[in-house]
C-alpha atoms as a PDB file:
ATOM      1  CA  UNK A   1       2.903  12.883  -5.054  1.00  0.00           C
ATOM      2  CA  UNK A   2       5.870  12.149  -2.553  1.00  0.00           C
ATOM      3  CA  UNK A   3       7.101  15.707  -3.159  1.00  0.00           C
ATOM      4  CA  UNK A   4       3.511  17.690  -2.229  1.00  0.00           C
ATOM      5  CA  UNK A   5       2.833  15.796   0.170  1.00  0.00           C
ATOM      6  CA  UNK A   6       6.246  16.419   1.588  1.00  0.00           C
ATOM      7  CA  UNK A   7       5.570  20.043   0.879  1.00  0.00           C
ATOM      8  CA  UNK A   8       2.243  19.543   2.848  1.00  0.00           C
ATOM      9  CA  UNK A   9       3.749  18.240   6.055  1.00  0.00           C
ATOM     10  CA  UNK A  10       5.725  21.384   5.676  1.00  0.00           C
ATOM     11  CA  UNK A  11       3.132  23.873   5.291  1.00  0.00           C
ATOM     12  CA  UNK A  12       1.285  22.277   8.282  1.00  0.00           C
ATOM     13  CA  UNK A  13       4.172  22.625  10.388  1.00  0.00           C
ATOM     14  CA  UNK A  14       4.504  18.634  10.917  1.00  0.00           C
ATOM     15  CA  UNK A  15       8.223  18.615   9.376  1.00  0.00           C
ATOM     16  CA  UNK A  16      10.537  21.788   9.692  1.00  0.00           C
ATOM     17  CA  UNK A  17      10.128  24.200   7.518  1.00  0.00           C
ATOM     18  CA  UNK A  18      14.098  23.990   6.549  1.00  0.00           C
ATOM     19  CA  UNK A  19      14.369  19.890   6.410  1.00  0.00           C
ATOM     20  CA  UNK A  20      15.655  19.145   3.446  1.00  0.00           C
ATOM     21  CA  UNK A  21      14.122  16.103   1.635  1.00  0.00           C
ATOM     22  CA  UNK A  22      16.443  12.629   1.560  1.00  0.00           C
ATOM     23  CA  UNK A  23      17.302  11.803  -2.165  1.00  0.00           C
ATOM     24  CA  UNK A  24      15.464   8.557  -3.630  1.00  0.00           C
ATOM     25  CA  UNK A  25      16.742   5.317  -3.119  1.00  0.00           C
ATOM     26  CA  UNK A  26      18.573   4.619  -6.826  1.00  0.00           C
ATOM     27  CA  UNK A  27      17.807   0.738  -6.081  1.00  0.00           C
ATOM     28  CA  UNK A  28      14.227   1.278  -6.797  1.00  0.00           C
ATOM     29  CA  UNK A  29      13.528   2.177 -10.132  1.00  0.00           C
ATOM     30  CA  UNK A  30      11.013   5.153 -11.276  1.00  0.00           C
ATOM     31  CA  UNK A  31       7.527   4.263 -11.944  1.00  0.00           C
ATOM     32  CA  UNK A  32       7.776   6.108 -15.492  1.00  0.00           C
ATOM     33  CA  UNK A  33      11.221   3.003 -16.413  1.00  0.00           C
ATOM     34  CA  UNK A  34       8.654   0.581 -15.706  1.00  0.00           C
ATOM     35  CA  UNK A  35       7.102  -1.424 -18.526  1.00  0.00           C
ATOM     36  CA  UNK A  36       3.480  -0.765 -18.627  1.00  0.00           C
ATOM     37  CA  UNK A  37       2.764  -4.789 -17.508  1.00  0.00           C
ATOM     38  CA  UNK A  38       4.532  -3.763 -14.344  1.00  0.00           C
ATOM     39  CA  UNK A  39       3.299  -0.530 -14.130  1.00  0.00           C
ATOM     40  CA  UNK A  40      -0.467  -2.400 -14.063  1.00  0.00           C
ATOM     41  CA  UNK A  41       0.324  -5.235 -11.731  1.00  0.00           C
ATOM     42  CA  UNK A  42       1.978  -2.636  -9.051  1.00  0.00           C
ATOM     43  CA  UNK A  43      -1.022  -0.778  -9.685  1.00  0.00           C
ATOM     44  CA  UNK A  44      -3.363  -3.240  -8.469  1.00  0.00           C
ATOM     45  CA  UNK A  45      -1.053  -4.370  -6.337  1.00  0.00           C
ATOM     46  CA  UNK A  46      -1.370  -0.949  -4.715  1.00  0.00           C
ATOM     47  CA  UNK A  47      -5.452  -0.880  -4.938  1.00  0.00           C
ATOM     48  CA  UNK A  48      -5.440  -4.116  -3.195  1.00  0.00           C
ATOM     49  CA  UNK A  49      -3.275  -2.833  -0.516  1.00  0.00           C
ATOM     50  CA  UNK A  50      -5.722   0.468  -0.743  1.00  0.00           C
ATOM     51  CA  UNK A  51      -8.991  -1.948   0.157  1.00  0.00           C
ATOM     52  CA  UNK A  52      -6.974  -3.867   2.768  1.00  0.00           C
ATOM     53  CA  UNK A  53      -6.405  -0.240   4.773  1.00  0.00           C
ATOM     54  CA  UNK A  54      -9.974   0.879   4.290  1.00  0.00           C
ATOM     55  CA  UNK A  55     -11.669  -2.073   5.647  1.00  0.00           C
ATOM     56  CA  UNK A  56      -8.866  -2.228   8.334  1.00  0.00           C
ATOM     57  CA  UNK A  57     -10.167   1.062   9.122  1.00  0.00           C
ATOM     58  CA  UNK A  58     -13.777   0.362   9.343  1.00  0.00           C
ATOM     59  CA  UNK A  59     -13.345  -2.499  11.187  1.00  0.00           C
ATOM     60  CA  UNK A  60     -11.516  -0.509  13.925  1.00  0.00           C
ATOM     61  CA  UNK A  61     -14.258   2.113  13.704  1.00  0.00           C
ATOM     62  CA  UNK A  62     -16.838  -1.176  14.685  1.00  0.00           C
ATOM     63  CA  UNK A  63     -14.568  -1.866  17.625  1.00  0.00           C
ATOM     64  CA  UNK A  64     -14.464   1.412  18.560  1.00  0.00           C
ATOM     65  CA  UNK A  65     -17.943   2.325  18.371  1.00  0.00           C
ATOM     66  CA  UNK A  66     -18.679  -1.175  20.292  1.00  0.00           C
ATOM     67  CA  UNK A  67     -16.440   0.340  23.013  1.00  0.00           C
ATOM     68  CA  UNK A  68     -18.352   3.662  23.362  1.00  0.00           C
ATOM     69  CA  UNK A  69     -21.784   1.874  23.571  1.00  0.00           C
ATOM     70  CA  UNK A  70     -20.829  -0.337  26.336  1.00  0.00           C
ATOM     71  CA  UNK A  71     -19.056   2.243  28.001  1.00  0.00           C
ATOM     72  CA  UNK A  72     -15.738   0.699  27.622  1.00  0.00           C
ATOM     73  CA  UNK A  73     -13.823   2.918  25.641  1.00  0.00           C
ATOM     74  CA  UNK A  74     -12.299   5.369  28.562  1.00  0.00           C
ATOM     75  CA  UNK A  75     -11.169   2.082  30.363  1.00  0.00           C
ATOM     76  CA  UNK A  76      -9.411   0.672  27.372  1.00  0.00           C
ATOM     77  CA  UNK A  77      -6.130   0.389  25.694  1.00  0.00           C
ATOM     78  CA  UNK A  78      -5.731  -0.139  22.239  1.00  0.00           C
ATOM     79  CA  UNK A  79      -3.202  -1.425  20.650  1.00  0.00           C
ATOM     80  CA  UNK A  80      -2.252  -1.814  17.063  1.00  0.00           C
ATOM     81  CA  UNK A  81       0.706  -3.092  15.856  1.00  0.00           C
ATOM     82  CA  UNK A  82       1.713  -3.957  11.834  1.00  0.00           C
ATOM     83  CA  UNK A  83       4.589  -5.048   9.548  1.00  0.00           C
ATOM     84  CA  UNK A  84       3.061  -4.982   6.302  1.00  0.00           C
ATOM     85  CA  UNK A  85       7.019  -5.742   5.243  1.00  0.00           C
ATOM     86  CA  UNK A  86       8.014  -5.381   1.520  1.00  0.00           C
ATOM     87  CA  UNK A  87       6.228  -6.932  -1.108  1.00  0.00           C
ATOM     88  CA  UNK A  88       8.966  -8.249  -3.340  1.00  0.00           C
ATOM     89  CA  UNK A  89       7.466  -6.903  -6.384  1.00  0.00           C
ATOM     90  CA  UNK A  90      10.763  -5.618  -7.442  1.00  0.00           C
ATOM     91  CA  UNK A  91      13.356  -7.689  -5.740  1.00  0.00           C
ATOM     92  CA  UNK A  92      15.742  -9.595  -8.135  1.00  0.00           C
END
């Protein structure tokens, strides 16, 4: 998935066509040396993570739309900062 989408940003013109991709961190193991209990529990761990963005995401759209109907928006600066920081799924 990394790799296409890499390939995307490419295409689109968002990276350089000529960058050359870093090589993978060999700390972090791949998905497919994982036992499948791990596999599952970083998989939920990623769905939960998945929920957290889309509600993050309507919840901005609320504010947003709020903004607009009160003729705010134009006159306002948003801000939004995050450090979602490492989960320590796979620290030893």
């Amino acid at each position: 998935l990394w790799a296409e989408r890499f390939t995307n940003l490419k295409k689109l013109g968002i990276l350089p066509k000529d960058l050359i991709a870093s090589p993978s961190n060999p700390a972090i193991p791949k998905w497919e040396k994982l036992s499948p209990e791990l596999q599952k529990q970083l998989a939920r761990d990623m769905e939960v993570y998945a929920a957290m963005i889309e509600y993050m995401d309507m919840s901005i759209g609320k504010v947003i739309q709020y903004l607009k109907d009160k003729n705010l928006y134009d006159n306002t600066l948003i801000v939004f900062i995050s450090d979602n920081g490492p989960n320590g799924a796979l620290a030893s």
